[in-house]
C-alpha atoms as a PDB file:
ATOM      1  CA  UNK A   1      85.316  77.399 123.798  1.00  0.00           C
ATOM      2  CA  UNK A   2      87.880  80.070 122.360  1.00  0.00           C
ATOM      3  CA  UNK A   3      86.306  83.102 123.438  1.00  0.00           C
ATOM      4  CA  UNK A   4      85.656  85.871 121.304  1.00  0.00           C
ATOM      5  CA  UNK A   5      87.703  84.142 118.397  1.00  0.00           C
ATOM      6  CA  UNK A   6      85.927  84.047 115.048  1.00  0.00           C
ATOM      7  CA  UNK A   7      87.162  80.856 113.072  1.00  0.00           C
ATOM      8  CA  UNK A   8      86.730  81.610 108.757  1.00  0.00           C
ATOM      9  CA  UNK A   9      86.483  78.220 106.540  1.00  0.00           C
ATOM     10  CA  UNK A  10      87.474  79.522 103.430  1.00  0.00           C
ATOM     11  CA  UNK A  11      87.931  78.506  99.710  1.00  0.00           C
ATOM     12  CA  UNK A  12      91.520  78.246  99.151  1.00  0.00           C
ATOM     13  CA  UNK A  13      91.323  80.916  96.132  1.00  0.00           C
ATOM     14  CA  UNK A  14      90.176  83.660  98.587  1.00  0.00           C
ATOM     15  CA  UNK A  15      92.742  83.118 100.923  1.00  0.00           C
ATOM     16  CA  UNK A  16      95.087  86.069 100.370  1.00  0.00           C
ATOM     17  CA  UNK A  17      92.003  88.233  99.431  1.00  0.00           C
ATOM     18  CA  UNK A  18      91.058  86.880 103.199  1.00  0.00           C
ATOM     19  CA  UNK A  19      94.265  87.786 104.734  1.00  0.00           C
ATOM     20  CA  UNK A  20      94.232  91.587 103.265  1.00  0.00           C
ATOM     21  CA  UNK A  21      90.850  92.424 104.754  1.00  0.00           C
ATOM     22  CA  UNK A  22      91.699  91.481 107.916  1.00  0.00           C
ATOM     23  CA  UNK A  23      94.836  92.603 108.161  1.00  0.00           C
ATOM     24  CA  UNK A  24      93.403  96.256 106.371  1.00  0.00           C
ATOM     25  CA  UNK A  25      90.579  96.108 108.970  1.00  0.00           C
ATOM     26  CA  UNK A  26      93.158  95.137 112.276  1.00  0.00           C
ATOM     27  CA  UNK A  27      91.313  92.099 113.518  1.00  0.00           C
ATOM     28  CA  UNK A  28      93.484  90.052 115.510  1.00  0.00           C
ATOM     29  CA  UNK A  29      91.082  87.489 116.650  1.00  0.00           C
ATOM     30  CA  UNK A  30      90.106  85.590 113.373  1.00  0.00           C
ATOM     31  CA  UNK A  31      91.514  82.321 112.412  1.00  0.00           C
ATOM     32  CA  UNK A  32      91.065  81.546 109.026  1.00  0.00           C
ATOM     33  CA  UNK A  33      91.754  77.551 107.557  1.00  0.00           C
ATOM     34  CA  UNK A  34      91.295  77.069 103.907  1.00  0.00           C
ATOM     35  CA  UNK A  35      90.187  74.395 101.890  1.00  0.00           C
ATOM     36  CA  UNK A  36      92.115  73.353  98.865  1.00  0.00           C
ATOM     37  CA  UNK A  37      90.949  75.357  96.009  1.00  0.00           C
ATOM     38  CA  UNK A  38      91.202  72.192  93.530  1.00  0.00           C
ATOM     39  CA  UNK A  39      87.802  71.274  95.020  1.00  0.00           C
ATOM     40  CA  UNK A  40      86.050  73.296  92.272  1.00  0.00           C
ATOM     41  CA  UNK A  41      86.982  70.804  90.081  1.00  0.00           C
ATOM     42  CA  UNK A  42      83.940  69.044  92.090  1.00  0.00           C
ATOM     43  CA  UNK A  43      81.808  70.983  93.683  1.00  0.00           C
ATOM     44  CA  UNK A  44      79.651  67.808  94.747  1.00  0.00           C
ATOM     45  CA  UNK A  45      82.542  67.356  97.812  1.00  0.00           C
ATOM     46  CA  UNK A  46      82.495  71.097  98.974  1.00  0.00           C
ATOM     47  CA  UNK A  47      80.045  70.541 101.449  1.00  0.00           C
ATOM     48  CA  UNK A  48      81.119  67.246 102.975  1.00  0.00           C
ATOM     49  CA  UNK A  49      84.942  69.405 103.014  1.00  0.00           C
ATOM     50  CA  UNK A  50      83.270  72.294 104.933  1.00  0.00           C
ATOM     51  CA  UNK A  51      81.344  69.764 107.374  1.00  0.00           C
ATOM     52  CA  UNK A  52      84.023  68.202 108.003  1.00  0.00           C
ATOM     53  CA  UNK A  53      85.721  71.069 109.282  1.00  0.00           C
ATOM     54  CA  UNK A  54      82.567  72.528 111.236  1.00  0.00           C
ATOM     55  CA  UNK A  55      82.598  69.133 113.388  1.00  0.00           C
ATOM     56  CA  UNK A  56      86.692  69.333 113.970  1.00  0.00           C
ATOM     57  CA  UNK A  57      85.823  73.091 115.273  1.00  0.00           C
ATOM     58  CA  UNK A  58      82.907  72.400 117.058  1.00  0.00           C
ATOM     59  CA  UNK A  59      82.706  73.848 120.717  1.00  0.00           C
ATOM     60  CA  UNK A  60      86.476  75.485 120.104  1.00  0.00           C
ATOM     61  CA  UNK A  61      85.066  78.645 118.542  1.00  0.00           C
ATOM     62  CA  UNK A  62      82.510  81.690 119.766  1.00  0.00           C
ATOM     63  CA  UNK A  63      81.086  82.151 115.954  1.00  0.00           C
ATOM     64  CA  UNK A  64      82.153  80.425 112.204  1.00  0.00           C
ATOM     65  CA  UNK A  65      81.568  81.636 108.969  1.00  0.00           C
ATOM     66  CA  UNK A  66      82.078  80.112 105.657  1.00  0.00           C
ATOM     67  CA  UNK A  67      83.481  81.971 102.882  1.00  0.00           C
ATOM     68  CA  UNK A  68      82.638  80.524 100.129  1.00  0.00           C
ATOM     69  CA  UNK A  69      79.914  81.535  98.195  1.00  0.00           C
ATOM     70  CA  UNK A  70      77.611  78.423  96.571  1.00  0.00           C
ATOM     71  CA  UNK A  71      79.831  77.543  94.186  1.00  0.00           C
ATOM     72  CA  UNK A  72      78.632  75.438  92.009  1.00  0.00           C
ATOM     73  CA  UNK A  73      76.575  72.668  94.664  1.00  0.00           C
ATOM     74  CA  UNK A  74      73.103  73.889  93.362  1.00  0.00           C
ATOM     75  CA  UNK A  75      72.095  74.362  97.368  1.00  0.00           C
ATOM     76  CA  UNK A  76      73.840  71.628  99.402  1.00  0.00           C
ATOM     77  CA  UNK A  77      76.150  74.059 100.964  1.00  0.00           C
ATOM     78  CA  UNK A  78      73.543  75.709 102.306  1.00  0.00           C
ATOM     79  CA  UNK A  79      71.751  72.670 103.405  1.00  0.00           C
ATOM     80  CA  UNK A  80      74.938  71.873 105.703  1.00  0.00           C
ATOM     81  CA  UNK A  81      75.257  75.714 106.944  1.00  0.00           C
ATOM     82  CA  UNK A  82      71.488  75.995 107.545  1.00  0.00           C
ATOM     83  CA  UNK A  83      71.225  73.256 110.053  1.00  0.00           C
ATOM     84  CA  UNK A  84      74.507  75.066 112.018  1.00  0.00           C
ATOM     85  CA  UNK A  85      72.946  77.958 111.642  1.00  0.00           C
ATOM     86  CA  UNK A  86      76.165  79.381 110.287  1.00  0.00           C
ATOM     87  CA  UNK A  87      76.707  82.547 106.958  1.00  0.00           C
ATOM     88  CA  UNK A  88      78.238  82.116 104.016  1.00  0.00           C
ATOM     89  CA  UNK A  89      79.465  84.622 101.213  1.00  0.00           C
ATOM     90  CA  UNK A  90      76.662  86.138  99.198  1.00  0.00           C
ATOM     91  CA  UNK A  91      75.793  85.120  95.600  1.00  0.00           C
ATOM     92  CA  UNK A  92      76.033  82.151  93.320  1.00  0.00           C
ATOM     93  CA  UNK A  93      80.129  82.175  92.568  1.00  0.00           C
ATOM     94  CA  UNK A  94      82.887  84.547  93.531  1.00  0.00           C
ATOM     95  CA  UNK A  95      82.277  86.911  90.586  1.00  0.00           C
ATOM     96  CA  UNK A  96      79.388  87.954  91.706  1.00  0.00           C
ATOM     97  CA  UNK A  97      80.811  88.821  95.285  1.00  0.00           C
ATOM     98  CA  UNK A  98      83.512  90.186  93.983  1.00  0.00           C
ATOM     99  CA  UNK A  99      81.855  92.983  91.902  1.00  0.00           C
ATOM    100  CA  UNK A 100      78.309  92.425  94.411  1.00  0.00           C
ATOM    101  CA  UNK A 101      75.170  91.425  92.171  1.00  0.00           C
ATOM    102  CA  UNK A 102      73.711  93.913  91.189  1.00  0.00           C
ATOM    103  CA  UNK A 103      77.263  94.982  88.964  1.00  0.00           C
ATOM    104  CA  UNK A 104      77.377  90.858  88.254  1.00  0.00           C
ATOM    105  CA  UNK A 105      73.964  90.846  87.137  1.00  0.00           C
ATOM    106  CA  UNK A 106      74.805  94.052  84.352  1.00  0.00           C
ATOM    107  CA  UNK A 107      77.847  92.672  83.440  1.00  0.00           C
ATOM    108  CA  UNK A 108      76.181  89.315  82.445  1.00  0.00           C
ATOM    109  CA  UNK A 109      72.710  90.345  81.271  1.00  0.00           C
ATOM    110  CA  UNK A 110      74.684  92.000  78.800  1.00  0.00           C
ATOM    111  CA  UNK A 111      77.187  89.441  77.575  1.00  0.00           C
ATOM    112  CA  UNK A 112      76.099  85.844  78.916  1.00  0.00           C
ATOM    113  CA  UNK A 113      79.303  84.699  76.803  1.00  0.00           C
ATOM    114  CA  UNK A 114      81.551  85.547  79.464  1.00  0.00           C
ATOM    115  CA  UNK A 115      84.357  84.047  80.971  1.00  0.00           C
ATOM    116  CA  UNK A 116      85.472  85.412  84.397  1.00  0.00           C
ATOM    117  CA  UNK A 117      89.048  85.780  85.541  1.00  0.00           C
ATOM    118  CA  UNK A 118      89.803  86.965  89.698  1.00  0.00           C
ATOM    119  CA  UNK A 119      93.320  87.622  90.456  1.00  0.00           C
ATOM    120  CA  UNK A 120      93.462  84.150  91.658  1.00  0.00           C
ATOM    121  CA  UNK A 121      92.813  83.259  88.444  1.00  0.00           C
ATOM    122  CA  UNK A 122      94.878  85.172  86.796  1.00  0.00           C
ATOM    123  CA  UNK A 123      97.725  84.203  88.356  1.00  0.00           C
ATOM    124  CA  UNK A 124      97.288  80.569  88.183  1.00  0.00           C
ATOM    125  CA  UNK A 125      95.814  80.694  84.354  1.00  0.00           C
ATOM    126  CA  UNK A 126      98.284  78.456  82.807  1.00  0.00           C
ATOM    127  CA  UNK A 127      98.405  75.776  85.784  1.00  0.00           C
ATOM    128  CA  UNK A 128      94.345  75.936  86.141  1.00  0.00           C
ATOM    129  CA  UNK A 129      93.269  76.904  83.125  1.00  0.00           C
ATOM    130  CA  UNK A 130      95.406  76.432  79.933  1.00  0.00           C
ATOM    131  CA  UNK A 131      97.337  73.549  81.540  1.00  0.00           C
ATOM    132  CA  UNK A 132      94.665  72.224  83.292  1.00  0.00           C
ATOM    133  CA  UNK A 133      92.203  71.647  80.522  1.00  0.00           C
ATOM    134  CA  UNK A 134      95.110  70.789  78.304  1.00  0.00           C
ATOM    135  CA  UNK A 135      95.559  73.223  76.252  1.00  0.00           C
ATOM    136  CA  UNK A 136      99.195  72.878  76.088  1.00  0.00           C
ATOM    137  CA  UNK A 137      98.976  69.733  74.544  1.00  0.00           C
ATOM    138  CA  UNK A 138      96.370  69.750  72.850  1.00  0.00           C
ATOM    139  CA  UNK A 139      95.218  73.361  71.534  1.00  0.00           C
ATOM    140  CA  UNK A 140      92.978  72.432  69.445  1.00  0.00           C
ATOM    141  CA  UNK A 141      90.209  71.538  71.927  1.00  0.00           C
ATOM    142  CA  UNK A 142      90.166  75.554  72.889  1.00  0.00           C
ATOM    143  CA  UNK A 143      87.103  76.049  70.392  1.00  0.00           C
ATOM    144  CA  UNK A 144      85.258  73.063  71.839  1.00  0.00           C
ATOM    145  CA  UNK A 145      86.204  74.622  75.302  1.00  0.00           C
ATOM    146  CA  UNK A 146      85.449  78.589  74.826  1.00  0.00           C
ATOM    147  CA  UNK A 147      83.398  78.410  71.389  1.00  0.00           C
ATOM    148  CA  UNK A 148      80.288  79.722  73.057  1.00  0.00           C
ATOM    149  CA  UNK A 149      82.305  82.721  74.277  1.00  0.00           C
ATOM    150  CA  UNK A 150      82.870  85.835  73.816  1.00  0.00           C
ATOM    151  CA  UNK A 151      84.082  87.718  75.636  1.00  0.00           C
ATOM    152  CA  UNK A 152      86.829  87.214  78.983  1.00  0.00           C
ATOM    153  CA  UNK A 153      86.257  90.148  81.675  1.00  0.00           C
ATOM    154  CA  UNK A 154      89.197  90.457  84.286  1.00  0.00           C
ATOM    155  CA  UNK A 155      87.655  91.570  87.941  1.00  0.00           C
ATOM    156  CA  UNK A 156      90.850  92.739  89.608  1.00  0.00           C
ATOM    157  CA  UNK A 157      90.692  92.938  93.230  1.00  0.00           C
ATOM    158  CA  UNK A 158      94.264  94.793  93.408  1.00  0.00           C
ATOM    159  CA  UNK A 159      95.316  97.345  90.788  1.00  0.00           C
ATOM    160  CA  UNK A 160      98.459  96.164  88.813  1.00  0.00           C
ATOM    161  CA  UNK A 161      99.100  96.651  84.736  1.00  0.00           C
ATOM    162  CA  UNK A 162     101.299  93.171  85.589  1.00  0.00           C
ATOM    163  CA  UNK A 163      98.145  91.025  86.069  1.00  0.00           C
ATOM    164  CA  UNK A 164      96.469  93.189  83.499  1.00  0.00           C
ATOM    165  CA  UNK A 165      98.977  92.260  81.140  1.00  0.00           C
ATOM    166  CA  UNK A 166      98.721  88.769  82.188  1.00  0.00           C
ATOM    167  CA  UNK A 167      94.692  89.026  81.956  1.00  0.00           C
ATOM    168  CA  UNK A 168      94.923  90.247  78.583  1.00  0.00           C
ATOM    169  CA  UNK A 169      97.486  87.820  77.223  1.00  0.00           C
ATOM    170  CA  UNK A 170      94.978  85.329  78.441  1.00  0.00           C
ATOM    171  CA  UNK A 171      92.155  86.751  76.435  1.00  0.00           C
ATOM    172  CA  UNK A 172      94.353  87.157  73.610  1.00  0.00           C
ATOM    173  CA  UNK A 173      95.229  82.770  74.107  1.00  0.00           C
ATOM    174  CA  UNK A 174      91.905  82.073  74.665  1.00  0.00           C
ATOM    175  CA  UNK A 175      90.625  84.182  71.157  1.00  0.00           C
ATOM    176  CA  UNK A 176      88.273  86.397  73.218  1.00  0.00           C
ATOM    177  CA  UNK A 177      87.606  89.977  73.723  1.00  0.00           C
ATOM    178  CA  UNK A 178      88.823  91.565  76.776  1.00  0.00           C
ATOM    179  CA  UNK A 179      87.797  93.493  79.313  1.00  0.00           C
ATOM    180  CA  UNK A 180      89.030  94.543  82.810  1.00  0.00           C
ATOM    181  CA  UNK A 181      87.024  95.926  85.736  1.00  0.00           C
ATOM    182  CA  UNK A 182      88.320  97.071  88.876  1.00  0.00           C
ATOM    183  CA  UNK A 183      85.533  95.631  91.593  1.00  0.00           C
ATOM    184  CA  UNK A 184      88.002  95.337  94.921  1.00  0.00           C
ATOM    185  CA  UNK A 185      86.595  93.209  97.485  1.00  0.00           C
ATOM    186  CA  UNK A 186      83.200  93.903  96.663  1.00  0.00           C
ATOM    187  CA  UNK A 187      80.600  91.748  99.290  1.00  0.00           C
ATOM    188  CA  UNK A 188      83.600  89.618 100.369  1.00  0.00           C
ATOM    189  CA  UNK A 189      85.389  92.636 102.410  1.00  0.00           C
ATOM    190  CA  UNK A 190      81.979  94.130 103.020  1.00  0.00           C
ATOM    191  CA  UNK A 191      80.550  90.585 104.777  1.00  0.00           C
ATOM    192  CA  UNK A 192      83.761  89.881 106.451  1.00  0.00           C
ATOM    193  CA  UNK A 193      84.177  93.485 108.303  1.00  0.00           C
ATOM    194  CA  UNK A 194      80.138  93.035 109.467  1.00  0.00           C
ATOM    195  CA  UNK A 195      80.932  89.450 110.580  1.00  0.00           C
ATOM    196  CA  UNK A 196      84.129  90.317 112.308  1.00  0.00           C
ATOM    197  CA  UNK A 197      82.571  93.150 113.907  1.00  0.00           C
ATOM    198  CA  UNK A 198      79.634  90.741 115.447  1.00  0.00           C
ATOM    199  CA  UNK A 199      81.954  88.895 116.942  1.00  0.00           C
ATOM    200  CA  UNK A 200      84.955  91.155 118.576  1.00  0.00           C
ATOM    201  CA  UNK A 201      82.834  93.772 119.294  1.00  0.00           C
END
């Protein structure tokens, strides 16, 4: 076993999120692999991804945690963590640990009709989003897409009028309202420090 090394699995769309909390908080004993981020296009295989990086770590590490939040398995994440024994993120999605739930859970109670952009997001929009529901070729599936929308709120975890911009542009595409909060790292910097701090200490 590694000792006193903390090993992160981690959704590919966190990982430079990742990277700036540890490096803000100095930890120099965390190892962090990522799983491709494209595996939200199926949440079913999430869990068999993250097993199958538990079993390759097995025995090399003093402590793992998963950041990824549930993510759209309805529970079968947890059902592979629970038997390890091993944390995850907080919440149902990133949003939510992003701005932390009880922010989430005000933002959405009063607009269900809400699309979510991250800074991930945002800067991938046209390769995930507009490309990647094909909305360059075909725009006129965009009302069959977003019709039950209303609204697109921007969580920014860094602040920059560029992504703003880029946010709002979005919106603008997508024929929604817009809306930008600054949230940070909300439980995801919060979780990570208390982890990190379990383990180095």
């Amino acid at each position: 076993m590694t000792e006193s090394r903390l090993l992160v699995i981690a959704c590919g769309a966190l990982a430079r999120e990742i990277r700036d909390v540890i490096d803000m908080s100095a930890f120099d004993r965390v190892d962090v692999e990522c799983l491709p981020a494209i595996l939200h296009n199926t949440p079913d295989s999430i869990p068999a991804a993250v097993e199958g990086r538990l079993d390759a770590a097995e025995g090399r590490y003093r402590s793992v945690f998963v950041a990824y939040a549930d993510c759209g398995t309805g529970g079968l994440l947890d059902r592979v963590l629970e038997k390890r024994g091993i944390q995850r993120l907080p919440g149902a999605h990133c949003y939510e640990f992003y701005a932390t739930g009880p922010r989430f859970a005000a933002l959405h109670g009063r607009e269900p009709g809400t699309f979510y952009l991250t800074d991930f997001l945002t800067r991938h929009f046209d390769r995930l989003v507009w490309s990647g529901l094909g909305l360059d070729r075909w725009p006129e599936l965009r009302d069959d897409y977003f019709g039950n929308y209303r609204r697109l709120v921007y969580l920014s975890q860094v602040e920059s009028e560029a992504m703003i911009e880029v946010a709002r542009d979005a919106s603008a595409r997508l024929g929604l309202e817009f809306e930008h909060r600054h949230v940070g790292y909300g439980d995801l910097a919060t979780t990570l420090v208390e982890v990190t701090q379990g383990v180095v200490a």
